[in-house]
PDB file of N, CA and C in Angstrom:
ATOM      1  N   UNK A   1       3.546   8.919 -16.530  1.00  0.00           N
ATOM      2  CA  UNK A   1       2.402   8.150 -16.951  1.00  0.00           C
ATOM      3  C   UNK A   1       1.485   9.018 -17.802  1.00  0.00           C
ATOM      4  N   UNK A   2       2.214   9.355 -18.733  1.00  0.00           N
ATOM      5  CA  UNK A   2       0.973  10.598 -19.544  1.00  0.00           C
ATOM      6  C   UNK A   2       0.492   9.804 -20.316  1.00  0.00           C
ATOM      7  N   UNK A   3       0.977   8.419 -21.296  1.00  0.00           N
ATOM      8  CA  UNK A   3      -0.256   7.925 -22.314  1.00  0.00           C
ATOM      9  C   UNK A   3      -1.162   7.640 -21.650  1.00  0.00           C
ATOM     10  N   UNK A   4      -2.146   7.697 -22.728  1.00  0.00           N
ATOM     11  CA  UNK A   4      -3.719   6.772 -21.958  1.00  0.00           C
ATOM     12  C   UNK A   4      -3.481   5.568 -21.459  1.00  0.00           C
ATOM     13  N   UNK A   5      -2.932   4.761 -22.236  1.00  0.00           N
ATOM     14  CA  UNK A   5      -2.205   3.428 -22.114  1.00  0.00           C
ATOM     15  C   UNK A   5      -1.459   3.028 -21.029  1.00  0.00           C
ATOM     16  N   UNK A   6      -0.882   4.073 -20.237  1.00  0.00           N
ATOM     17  CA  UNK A   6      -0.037   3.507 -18.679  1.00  0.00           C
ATOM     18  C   UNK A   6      -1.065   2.892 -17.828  1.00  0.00           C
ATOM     19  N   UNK A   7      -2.089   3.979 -17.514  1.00  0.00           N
ATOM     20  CA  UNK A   7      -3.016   3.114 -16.338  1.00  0.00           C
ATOM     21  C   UNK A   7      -3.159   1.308 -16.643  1.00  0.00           C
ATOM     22  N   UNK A   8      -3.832   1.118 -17.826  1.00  0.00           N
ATOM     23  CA  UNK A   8      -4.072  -0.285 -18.294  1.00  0.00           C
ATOM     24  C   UNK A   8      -3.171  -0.981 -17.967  1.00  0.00           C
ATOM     25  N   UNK A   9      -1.533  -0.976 -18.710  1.00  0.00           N
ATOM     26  CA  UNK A   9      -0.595  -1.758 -18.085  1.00  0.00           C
ATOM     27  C   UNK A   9      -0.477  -1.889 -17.009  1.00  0.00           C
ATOM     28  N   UNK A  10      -0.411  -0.732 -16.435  1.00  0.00           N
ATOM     29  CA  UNK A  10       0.021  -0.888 -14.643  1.00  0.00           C
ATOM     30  C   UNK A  10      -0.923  -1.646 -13.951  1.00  0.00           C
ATOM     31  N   UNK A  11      -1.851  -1.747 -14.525  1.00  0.00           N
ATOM     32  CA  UNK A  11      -2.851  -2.299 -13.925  1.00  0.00           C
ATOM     33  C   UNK A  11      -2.684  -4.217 -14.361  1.00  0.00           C
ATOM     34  N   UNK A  12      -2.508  -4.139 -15.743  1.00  0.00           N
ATOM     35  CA  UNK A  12      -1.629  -5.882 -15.722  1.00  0.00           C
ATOM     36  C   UNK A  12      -0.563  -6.276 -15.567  1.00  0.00           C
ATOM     37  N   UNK A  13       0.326  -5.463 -14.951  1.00  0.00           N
ATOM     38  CA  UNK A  13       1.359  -5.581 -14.288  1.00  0.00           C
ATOM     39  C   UNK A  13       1.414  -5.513 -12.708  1.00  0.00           C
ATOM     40  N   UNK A  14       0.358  -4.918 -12.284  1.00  0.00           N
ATOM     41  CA  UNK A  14       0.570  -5.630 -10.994  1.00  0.00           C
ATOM     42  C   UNK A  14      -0.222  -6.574 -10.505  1.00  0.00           C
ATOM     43  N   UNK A  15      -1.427  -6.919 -11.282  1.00  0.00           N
ATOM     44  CA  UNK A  15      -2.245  -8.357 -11.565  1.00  0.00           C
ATOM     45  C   UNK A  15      -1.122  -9.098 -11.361  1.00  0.00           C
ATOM     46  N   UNK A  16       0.034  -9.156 -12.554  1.00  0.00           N
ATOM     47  CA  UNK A  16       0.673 -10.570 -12.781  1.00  0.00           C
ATOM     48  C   UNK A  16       1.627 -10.636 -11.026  1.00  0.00           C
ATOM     49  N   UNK A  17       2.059  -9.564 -10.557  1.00  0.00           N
ATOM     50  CA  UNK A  17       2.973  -9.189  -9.678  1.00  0.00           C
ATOM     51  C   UNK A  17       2.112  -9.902  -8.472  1.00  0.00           C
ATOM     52  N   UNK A  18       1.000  -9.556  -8.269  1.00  0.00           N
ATOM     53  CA  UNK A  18       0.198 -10.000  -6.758  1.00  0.00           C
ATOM     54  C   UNK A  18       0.209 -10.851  -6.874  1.00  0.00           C
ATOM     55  N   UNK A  19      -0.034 -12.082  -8.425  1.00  0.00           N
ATOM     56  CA  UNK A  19      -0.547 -13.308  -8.535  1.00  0.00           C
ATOM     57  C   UNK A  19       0.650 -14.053  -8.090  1.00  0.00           C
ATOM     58  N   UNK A  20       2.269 -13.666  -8.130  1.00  0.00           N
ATOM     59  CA  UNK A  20       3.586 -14.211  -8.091  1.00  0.00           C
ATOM     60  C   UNK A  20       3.222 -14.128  -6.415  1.00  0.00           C
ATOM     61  N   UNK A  21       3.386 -13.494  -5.561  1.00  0.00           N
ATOM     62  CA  UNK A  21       3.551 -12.882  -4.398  1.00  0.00           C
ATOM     63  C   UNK A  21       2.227 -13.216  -3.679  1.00  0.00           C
ATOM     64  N   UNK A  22       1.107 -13.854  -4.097  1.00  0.00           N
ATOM     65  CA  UNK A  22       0.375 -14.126  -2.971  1.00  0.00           C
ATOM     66  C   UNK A  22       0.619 -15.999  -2.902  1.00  0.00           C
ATOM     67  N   UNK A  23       1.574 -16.441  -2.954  1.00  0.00           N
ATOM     68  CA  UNK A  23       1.694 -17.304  -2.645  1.00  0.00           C
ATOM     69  C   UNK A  23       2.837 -17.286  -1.379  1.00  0.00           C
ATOM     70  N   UNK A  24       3.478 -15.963  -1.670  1.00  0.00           N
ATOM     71  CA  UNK A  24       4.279 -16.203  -0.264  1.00  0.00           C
ATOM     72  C   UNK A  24       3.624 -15.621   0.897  1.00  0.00           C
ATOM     73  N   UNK A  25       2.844 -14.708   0.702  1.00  0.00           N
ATOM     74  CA  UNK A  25       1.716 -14.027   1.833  1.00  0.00           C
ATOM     75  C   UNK A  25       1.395 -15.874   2.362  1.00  0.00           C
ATOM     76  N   UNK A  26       0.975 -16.315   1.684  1.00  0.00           N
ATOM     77  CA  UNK A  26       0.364 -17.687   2.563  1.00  0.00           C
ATOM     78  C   UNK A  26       1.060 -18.326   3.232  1.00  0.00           C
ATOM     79  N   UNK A  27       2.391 -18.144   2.789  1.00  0.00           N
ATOM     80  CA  UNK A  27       3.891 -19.178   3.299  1.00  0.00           C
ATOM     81  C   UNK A  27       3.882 -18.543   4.932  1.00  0.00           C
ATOM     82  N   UNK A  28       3.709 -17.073   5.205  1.00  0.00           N
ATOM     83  CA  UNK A  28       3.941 -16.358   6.104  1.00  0.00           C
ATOM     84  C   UNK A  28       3.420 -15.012   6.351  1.00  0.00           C
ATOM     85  N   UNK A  29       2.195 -14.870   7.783  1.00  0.00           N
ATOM     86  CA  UNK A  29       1.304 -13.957   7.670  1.00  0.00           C
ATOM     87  C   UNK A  29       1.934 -12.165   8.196  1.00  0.00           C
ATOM     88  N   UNK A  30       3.285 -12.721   8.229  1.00  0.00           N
ATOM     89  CA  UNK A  30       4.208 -11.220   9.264  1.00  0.00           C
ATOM     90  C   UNK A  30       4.197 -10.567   7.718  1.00  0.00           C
ATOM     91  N   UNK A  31       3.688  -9.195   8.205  1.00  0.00           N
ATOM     92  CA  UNK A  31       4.146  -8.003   7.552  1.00  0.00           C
ATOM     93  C   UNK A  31       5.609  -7.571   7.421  1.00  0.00           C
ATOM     94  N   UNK A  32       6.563  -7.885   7.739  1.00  0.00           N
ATOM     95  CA  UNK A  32       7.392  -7.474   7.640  1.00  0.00           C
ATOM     96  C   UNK A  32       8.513  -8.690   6.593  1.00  0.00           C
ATOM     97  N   UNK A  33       8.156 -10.020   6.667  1.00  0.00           N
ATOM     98  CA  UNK A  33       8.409 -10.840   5.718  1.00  0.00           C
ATOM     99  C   UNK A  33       7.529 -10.051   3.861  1.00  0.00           C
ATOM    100  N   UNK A  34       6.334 -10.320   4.249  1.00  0.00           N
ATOM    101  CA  UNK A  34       5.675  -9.909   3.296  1.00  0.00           C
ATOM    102  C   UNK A  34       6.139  -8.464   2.522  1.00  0.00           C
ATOM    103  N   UNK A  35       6.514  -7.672   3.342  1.00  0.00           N
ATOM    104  CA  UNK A  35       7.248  -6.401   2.646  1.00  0.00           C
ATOM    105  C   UNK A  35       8.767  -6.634   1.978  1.00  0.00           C
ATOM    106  N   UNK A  36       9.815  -7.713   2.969  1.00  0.00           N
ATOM    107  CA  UNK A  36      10.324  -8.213   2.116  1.00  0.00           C
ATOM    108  C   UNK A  36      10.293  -9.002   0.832  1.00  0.00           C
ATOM    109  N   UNK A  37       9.453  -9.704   0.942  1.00  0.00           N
ATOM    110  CA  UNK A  37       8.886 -10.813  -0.381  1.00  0.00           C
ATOM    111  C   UNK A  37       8.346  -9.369  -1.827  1.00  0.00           C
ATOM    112  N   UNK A  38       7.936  -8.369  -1.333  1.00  0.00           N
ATOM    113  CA  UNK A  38       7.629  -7.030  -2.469  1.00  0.00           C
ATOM    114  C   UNK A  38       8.708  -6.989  -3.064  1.00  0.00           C
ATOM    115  N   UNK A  39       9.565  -6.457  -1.929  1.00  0.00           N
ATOM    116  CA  UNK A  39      10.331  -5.798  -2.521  1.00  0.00           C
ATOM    117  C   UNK A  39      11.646  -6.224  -3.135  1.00  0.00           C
ATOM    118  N   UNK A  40      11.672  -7.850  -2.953  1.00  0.00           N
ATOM    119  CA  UNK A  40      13.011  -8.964  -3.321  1.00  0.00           C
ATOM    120  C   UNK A  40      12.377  -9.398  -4.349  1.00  0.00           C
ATOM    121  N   UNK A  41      10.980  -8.970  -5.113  1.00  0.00           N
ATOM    122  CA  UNK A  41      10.189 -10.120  -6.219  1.00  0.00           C
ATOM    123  C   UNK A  41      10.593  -9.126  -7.372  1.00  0.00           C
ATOM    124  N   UNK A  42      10.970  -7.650  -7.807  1.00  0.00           N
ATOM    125  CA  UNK A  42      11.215  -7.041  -8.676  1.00  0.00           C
ATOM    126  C   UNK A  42      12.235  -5.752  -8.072  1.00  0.00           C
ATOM    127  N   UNK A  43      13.640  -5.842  -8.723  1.00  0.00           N
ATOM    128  CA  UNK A  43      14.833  -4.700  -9.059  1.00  0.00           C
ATOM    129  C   UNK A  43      14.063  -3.687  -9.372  1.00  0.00           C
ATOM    130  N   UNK A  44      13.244  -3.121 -10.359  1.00  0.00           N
ATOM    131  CA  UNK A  44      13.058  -1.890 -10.661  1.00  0.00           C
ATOM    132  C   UNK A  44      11.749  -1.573 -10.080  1.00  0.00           C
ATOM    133  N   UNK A  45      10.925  -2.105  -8.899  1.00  0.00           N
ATOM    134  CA  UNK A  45       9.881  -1.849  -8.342  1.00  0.00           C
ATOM    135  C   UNK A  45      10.531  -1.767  -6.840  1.00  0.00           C
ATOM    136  N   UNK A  46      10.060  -0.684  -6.376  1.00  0.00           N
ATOM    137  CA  UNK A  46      10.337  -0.401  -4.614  1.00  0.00           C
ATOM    138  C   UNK A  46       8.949   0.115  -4.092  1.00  0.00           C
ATOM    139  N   UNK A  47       8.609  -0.398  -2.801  1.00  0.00           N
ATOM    140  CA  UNK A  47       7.072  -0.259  -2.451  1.00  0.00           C
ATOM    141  C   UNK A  47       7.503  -0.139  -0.630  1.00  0.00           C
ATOM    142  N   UNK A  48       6.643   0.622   0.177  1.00  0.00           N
ATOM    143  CA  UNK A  48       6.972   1.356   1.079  1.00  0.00           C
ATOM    144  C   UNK A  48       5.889   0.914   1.903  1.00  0.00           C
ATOM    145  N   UNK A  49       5.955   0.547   3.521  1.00  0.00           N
ATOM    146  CA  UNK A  49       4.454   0.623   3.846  1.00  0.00           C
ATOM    147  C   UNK A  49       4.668   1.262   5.007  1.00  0.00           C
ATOM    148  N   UNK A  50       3.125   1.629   5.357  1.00  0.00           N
ATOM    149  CA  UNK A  50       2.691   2.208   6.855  1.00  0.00           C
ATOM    150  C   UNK A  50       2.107   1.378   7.671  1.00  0.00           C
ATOM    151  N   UNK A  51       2.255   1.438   8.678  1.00  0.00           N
ATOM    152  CA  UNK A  51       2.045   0.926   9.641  1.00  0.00           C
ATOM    153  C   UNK A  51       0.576   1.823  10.511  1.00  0.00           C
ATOM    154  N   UNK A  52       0.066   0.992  11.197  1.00  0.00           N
ATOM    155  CA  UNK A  52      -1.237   1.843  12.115  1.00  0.00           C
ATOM    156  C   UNK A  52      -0.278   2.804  13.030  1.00  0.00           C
ATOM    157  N   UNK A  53      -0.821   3.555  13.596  1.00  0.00           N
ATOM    158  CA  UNK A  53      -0.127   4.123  14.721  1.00  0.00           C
ATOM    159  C   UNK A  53      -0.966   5.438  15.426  1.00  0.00           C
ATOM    160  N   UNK A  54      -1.309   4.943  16.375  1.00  0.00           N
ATOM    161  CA  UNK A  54      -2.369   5.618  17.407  1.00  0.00           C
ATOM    162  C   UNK A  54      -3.813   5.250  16.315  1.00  0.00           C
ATOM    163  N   UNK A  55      -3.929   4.167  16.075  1.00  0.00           N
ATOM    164  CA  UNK A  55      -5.185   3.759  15.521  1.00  0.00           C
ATOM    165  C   UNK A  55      -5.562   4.752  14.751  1.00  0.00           C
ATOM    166  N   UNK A  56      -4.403   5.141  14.087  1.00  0.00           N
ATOM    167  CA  UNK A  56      -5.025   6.162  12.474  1.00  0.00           C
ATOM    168  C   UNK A  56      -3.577   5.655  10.927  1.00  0.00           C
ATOM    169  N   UNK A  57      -3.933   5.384  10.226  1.00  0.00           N
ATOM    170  CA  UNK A  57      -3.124   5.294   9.679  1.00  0.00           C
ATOM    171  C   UNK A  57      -3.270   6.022   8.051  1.00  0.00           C
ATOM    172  N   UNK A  58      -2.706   6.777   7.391  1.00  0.00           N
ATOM    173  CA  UNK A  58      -2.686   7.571   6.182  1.00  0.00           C
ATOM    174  C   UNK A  58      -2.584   6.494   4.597  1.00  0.00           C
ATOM    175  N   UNK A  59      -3.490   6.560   3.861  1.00  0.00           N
ATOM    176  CA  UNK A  59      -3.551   6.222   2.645  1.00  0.00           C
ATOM    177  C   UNK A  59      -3.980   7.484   1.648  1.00  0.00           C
ATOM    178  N   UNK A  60      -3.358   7.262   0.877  1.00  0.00           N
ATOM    179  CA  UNK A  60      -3.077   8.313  -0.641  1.00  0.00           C
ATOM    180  C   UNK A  60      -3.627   9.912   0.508  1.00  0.00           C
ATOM    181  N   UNK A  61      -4.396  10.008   0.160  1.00  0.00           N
ATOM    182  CA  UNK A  61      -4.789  11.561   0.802  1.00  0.00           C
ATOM    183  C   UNK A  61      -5.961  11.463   1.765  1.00  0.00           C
ATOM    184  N   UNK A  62      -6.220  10.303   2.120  1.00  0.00           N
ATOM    185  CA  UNK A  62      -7.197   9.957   3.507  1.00  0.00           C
ATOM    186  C   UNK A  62      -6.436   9.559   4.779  1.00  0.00           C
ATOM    187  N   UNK A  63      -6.620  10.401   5.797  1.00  0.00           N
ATOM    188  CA  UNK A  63      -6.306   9.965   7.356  1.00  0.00           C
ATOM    189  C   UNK A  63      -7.432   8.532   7.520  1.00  0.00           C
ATOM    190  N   UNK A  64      -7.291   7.462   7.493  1.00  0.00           N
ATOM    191  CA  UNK A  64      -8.328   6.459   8.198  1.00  0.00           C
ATOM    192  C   UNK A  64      -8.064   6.401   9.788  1.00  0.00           C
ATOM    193  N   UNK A  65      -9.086   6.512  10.659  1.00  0.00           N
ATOM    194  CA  UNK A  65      -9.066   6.956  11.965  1.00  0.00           C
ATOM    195  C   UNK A  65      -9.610   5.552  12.786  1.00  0.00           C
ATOM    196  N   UNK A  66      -9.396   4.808  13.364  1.00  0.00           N
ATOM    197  CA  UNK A  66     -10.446   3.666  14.280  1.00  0.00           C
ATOM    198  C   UNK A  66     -10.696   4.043  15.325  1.00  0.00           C
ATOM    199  N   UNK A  67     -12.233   4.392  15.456  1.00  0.00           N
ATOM    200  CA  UNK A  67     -13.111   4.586  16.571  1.00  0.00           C
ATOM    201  C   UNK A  67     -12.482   3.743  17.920  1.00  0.00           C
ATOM    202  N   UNK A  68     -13.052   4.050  19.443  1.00  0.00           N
ATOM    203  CA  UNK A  68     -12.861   2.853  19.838  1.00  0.00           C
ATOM    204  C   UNK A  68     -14.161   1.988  20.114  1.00  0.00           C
ATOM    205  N   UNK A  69     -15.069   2.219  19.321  1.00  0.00           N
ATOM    206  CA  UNK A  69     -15.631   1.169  19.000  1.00  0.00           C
ATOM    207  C   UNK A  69     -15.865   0.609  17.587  1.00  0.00           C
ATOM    208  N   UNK A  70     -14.603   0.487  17.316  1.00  0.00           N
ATOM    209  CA  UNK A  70     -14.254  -0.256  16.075  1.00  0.00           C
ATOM    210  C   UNK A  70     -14.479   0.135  14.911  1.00  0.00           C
ATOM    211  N   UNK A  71     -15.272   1.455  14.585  1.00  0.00           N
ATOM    212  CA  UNK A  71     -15.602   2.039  12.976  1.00  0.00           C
ATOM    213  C   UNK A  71     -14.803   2.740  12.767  1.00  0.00           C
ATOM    214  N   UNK A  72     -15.066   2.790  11.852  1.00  0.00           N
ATOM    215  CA  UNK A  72     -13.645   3.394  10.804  1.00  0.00           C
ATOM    216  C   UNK A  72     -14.290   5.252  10.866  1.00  0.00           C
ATOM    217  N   UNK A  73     -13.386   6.276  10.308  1.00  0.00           N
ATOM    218  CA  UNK A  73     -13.978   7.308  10.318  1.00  0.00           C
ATOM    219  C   UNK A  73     -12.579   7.797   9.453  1.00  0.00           C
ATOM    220  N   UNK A  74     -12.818   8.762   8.747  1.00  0.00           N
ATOM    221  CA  UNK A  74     -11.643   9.124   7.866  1.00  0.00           C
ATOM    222  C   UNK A  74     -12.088  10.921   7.342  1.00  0.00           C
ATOM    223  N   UNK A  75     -10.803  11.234   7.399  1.00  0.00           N
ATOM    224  CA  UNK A  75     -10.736  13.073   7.008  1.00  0.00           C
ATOM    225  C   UNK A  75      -9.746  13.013   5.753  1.00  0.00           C
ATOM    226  N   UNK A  76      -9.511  14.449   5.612  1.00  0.00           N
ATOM    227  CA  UNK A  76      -8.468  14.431   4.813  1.00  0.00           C
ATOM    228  C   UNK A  76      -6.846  14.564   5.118  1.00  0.00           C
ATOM    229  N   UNK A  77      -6.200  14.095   4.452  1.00  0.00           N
ATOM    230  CA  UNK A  77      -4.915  14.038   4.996  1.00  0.00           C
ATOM    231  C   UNK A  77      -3.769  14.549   4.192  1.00  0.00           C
ATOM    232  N   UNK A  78      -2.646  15.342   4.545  1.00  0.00           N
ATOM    233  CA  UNK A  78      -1.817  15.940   4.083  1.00  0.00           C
ATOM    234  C   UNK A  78      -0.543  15.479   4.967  1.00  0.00           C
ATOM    235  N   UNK A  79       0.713  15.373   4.258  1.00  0.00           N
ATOM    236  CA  UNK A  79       1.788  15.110   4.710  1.00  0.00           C
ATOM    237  C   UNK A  79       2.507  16.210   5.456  1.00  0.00           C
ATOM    238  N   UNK A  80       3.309  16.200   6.480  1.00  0.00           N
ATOM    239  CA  UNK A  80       3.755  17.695   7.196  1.00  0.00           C
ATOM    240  C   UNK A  80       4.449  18.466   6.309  1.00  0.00           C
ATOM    241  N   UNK A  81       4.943  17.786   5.130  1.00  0.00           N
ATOM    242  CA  UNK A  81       5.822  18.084   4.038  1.00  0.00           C
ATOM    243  C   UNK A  81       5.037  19.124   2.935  1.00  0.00           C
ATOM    244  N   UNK A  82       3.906  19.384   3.079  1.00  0.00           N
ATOM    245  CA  UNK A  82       2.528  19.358   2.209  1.00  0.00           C
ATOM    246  C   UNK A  82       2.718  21.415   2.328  1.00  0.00           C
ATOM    247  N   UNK A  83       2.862  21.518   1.162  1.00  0.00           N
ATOM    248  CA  UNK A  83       2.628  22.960   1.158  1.00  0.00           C
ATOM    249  C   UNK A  83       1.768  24.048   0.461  1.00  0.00           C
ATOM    250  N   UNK A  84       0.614  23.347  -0.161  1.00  0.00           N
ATOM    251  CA  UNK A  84      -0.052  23.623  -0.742  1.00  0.00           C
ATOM    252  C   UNK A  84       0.010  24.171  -1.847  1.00  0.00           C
TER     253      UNK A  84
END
């Protein structure tokens, strides 16, 4: 993605992609349909998800943590793979 120009597309390309695909989110609220419906809507797109687990779950480079009283709290996060 080195032109200037990738972000923009990618960005109306997955506009058009959510707009296809949130009609089956409505058909059916299971995550695990819905990850199928991603990943059966485009051949050259593959998309991966996480799941919560022990009420913390990892996005891009944030640990998001849930209190147990329900707030959110977040650090930084590195993969075990992560070697600086």
């Amino acid at each position: 993605m080195s032109s200037t120009l990738s972000p923009f597309l990618v960005n109306i390309y997955m506009e058009a992609f959510e707009r296809k695909l949130r009609f089956a989110q409505m058909l059916n609220s299971s995550t695990a349909f819905f990850g199928a419906c991603l990943n059966g809507a485009h051949t050259d797109a593959k998309f991966t998800m996480e799941l919560e687990k022990d009420s913390t779950l990892p996005f891009l480079d944030v640990l998001v943590s849930r209190r147990p009283d329900g707030l959110l709290e977040h650090r930084v996060y590195r993969k075990p793979t992560h070697t600086d």
